[in-house]
PDB file of N, CA and C in Angstrom:
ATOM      1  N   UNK A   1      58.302  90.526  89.741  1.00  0.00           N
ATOM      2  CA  UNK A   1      59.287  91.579  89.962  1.00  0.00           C
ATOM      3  C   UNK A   1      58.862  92.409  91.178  1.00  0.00           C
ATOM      4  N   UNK A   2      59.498  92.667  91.981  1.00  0.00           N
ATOM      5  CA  UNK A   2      59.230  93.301  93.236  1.00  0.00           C
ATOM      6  C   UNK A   2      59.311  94.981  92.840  1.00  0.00           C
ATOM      7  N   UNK A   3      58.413  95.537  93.952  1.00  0.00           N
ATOM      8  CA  UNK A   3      58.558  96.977  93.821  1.00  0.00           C
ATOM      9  C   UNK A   3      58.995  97.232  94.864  1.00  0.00           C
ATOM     10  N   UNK A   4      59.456  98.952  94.726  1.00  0.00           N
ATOM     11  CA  UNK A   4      60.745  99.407  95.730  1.00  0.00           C
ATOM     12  C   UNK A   4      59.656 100.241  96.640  1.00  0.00           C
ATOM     13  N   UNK A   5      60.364 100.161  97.821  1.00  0.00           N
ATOM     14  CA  UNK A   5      59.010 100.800  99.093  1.00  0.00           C
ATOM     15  C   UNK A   5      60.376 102.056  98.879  1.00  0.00           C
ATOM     16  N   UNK A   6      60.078 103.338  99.174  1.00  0.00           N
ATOM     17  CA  UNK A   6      60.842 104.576  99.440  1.00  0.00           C
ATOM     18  C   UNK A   6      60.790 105.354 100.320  1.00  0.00           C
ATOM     19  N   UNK A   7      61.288 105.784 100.967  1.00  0.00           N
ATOM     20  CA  UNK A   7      61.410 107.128 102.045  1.00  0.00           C
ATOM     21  C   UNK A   7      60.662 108.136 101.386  1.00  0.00           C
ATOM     22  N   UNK A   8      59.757 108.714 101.749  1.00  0.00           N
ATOM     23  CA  UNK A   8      58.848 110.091 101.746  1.00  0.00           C
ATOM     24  C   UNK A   8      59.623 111.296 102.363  1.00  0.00           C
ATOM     25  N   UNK A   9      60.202 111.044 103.262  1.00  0.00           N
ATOM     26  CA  UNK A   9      60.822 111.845 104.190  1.00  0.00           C
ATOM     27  C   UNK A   9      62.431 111.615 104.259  1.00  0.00           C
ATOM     28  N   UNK A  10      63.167 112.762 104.676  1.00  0.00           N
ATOM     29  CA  UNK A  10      64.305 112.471 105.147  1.00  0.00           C
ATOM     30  C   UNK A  10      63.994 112.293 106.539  1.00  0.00           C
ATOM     31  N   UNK A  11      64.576 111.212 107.840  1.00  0.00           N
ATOM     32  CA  UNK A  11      64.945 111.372 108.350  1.00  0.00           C
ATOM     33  C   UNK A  11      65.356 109.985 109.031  1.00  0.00           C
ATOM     34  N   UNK A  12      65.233 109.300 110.005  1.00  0.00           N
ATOM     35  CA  UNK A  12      65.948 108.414 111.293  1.00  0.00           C
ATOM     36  C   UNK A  12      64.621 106.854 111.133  1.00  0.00           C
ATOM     37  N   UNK A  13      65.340 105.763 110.790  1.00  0.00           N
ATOM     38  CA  UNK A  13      64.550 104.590 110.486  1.00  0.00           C
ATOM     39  C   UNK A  13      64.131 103.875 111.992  1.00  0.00           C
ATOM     40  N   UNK A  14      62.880 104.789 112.543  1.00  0.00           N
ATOM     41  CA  UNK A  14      62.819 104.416 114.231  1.00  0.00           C
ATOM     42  C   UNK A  14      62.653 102.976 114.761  1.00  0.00           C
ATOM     43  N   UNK A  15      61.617 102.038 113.679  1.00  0.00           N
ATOM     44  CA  UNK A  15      60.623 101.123 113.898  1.00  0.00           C
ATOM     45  C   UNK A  15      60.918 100.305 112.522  1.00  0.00           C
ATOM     46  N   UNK A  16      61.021  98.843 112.759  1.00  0.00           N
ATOM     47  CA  UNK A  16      60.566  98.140 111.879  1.00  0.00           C
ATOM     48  C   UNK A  16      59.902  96.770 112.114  1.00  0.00           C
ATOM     49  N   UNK A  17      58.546  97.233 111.343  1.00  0.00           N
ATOM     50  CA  UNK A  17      57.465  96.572 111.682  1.00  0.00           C
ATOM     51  C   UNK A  17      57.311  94.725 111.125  1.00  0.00           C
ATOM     52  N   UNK A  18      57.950  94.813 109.831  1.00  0.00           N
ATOM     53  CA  UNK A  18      57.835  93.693 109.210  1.00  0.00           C
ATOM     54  C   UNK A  18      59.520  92.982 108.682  1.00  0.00           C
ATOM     55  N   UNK A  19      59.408  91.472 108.256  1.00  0.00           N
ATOM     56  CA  UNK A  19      60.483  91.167 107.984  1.00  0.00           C
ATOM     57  C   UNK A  19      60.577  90.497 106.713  1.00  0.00           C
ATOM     58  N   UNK A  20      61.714  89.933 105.953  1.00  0.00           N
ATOM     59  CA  UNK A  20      61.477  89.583 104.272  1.00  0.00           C
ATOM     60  C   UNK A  20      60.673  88.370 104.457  1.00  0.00           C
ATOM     61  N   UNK A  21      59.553  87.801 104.009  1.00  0.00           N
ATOM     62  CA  UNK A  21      58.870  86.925 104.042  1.00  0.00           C
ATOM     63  C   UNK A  21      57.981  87.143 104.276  1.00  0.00           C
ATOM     64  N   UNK A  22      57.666  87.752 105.003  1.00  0.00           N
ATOM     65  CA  UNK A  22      56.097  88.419 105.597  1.00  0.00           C
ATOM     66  C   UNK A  22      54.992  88.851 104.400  1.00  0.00           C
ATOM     67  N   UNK A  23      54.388  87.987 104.870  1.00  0.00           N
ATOM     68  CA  UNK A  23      52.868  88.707 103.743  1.00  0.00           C
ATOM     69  C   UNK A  23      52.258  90.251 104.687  1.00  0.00           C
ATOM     70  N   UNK A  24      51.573  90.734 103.784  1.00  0.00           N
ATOM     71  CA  UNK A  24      50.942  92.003 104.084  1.00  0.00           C
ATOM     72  C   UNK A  24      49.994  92.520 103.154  1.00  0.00           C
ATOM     73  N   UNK A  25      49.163  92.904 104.176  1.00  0.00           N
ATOM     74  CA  UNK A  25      48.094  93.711 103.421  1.00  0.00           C
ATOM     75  C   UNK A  25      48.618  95.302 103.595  1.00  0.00           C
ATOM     76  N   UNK A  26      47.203  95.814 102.090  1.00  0.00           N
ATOM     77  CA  UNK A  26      47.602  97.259 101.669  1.00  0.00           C
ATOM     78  C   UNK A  26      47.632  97.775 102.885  1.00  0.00           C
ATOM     79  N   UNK A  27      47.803  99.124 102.798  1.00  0.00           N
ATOM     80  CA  UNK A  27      48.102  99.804 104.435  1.00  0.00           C
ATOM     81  C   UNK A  27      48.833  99.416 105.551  1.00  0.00           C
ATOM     82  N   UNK A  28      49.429  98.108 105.208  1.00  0.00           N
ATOM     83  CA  UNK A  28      49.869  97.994 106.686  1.00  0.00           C
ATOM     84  C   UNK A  28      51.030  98.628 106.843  1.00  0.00           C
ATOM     85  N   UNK A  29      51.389  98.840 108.293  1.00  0.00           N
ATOM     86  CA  UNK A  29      52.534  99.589 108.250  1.00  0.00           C
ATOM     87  C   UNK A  29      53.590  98.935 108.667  1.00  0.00           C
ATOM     88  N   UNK A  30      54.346  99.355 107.582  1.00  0.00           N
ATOM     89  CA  UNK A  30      55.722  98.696 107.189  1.00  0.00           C
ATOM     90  C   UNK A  30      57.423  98.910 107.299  1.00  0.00           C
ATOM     91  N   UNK A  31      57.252 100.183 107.918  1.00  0.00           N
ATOM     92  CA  UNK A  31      58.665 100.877 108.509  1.00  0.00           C
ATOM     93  C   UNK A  31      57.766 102.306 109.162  1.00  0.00           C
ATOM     94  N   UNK A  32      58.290 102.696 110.118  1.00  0.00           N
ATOM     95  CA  UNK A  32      58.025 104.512 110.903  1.00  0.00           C
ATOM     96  C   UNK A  32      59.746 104.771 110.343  1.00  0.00           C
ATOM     97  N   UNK A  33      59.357 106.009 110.281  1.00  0.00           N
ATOM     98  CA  UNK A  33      60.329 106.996 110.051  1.00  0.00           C
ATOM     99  C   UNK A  33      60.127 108.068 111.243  1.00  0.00           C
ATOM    100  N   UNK A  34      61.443 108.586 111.627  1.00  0.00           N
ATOM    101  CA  UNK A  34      61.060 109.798 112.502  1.00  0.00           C
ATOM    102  C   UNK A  34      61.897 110.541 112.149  1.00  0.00           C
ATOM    103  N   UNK A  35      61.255 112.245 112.080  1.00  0.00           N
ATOM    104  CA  UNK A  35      61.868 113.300 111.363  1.00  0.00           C
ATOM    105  C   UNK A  35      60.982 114.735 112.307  1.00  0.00           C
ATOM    106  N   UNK A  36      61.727 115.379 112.534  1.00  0.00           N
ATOM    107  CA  UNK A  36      61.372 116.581 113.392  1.00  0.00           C
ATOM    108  C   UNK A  36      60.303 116.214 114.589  1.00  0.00           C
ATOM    109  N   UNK A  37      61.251 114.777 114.795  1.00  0.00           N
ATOM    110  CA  UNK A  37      60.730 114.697 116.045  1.00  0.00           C
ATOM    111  C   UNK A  37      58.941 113.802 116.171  1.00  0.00           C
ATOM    112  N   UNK A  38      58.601 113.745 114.742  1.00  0.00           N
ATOM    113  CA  UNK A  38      57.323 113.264 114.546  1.00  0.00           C
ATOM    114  C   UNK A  38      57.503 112.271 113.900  1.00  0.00           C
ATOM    115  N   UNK A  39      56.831 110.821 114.448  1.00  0.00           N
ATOM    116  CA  UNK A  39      56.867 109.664 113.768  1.00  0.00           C
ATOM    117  C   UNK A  39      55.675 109.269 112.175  1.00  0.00           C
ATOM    118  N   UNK A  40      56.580 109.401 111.377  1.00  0.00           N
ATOM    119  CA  UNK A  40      56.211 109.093 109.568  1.00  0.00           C
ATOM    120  C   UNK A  40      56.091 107.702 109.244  1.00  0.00           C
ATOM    121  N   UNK A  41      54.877 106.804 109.619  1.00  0.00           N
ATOM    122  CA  UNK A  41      54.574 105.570 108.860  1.00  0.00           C
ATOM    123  C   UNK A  41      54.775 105.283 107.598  1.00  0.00           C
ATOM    124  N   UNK A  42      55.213 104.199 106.824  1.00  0.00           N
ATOM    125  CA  UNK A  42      55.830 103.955 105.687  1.00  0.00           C
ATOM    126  C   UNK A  42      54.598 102.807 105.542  1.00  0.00           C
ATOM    127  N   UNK A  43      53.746 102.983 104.777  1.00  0.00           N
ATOM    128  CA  UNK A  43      52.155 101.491 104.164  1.00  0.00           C
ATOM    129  C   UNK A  43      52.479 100.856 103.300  1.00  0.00           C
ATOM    130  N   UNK A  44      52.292  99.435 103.422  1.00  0.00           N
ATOM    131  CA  UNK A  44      52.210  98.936 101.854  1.00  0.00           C
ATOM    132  C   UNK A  44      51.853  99.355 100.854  1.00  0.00           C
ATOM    133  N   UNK A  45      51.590  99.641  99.483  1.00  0.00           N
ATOM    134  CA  UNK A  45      50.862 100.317  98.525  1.00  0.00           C
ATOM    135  C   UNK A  45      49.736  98.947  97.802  1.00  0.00           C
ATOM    136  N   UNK A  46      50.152  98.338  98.543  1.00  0.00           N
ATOM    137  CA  UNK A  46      49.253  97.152  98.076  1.00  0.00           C
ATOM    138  C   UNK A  46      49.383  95.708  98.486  1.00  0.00           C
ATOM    139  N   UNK A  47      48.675  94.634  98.665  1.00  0.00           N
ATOM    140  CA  UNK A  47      48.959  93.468  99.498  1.00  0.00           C
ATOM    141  C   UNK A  47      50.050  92.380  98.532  1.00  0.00           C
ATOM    142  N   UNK A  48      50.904  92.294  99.342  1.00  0.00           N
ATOM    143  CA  UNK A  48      51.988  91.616  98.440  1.00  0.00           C
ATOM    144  C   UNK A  48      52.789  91.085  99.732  1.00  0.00           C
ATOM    145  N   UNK A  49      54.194  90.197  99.613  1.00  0.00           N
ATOM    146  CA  UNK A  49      54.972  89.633 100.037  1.00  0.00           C
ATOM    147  C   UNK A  49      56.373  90.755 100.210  1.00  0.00           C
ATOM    148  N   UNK A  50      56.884  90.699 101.252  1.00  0.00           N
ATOM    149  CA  UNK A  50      58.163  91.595 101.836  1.00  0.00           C
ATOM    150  C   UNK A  50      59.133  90.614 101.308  1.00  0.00           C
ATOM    151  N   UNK A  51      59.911  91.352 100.250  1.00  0.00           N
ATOM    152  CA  UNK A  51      61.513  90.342  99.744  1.00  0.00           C
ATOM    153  C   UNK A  51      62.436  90.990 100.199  1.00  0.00           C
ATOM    154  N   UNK A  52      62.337  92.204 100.708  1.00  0.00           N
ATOM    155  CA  UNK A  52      63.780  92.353 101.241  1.00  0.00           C
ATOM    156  C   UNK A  52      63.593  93.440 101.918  1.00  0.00           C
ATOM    157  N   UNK A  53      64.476  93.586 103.130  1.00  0.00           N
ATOM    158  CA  UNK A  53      64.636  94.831 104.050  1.00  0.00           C
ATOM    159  C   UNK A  53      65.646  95.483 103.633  1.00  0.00           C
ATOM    160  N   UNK A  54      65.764  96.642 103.811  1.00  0.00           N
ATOM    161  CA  UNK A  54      67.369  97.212 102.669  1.00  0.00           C
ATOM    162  C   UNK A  54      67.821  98.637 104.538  1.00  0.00           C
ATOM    163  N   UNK A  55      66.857  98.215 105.203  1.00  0.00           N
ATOM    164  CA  UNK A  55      67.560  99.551 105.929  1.00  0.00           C
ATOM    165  C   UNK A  55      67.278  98.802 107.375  1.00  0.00           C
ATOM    166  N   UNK A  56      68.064  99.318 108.451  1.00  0.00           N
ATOM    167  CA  UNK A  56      67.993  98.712 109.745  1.00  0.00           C
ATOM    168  C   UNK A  56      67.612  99.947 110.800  1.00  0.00           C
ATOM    169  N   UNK A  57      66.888  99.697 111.821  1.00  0.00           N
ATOM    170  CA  UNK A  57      66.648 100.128 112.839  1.00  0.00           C
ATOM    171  C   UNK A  57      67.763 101.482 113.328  1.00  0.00           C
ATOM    172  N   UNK A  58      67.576 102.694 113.586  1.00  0.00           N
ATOM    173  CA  UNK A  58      68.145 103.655 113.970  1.00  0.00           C
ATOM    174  C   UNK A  58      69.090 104.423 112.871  1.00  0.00           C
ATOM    175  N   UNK A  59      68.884 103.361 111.331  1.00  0.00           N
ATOM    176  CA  UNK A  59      69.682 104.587 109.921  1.00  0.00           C
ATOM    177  C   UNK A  59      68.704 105.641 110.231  1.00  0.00           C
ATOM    178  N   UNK A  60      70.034 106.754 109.336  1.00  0.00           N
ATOM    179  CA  UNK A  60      69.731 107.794 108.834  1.00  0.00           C
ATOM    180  C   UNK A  60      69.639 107.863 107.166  1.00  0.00           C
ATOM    181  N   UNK A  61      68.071 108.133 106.836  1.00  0.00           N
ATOM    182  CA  UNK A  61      67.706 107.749 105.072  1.00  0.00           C
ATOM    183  C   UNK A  61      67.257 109.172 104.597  1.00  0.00           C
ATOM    184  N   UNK A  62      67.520 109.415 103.605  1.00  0.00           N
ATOM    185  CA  UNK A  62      67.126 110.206 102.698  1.00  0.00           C
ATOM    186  C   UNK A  62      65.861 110.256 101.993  1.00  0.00           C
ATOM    187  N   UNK A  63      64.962 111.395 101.117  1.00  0.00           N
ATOM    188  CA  UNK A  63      64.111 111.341 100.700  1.00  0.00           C
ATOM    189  C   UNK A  63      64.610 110.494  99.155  1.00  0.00           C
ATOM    190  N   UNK A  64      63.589 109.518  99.195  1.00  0.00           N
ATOM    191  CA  UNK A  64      63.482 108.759  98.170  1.00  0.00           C
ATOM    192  C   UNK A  64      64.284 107.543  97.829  1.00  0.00           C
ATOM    193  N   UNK A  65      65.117 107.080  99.002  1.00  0.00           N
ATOM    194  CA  UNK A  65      65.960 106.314  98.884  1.00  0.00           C
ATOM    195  C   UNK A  65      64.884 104.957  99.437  1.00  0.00           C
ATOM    196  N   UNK A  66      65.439 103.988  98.987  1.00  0.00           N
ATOM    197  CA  UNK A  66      64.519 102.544  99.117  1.00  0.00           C
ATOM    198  C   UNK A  66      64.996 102.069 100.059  1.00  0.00           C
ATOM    199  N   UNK A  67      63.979 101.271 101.062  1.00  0.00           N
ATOM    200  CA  UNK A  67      64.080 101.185 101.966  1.00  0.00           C
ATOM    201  C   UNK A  67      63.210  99.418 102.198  1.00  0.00           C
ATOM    202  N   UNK A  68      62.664  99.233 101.676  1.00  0.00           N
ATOM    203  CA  UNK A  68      62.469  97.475 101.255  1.00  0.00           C
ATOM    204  C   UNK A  68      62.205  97.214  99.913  1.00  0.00           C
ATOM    205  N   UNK A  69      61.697  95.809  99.768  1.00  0.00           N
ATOM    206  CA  UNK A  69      61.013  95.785  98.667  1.00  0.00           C
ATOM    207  C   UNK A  69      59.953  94.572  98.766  1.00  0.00           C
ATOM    208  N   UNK A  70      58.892  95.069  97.945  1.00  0.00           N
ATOM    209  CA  UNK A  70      57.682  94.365  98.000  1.00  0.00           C
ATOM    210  C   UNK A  70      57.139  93.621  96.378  1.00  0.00           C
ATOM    211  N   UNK A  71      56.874  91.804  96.573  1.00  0.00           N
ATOM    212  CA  UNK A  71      56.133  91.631  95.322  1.00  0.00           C
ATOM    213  C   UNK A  71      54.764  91.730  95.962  1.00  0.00           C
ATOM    214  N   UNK A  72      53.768  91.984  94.852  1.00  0.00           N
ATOM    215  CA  UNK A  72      52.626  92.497  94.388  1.00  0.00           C
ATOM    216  C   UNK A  72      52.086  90.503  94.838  1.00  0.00           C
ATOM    217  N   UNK A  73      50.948  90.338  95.196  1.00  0.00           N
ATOM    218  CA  UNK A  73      50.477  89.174  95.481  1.00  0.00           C
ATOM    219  C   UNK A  73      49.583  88.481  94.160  1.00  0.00           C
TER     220      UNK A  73
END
């Protein structure tokens, strides 16, 4: 069962680093967010496989709204 990656922040989806398939380790970074102008890295929470991208390059996301999803390896 995959887990949901989330927005920390409200603001503008600047960067996306990875795509669905992609393996990854913990920390890596996995979407930037930019919000008052300061770019907000989005990390794996743990090394697992990317199943899905749910947001594209230049949205505007909300706090807590999901934004990929990751299985656990």
């Amino acid at each position: 069962m995959a887990d949901d990656i989330k927005a920390h922040i409200t603001g503008t989806v600047w960067k996306i680093e990875v795509a669905a398939g992609d393996a990854v380790d913990e920390d890596d970074v996995l979407i930037i967010l930019e919000s008052m102008k300061m770019e907000m890295p989005i990390e794996a929470p743990f090394d697992g496989t990317i199943t899905e991208i749910l947001c594209a390059e230049g949205d505007a996301v909300q706090e807590g709204q999901v934004l990929a999803r990751i299985d656990e390896d």
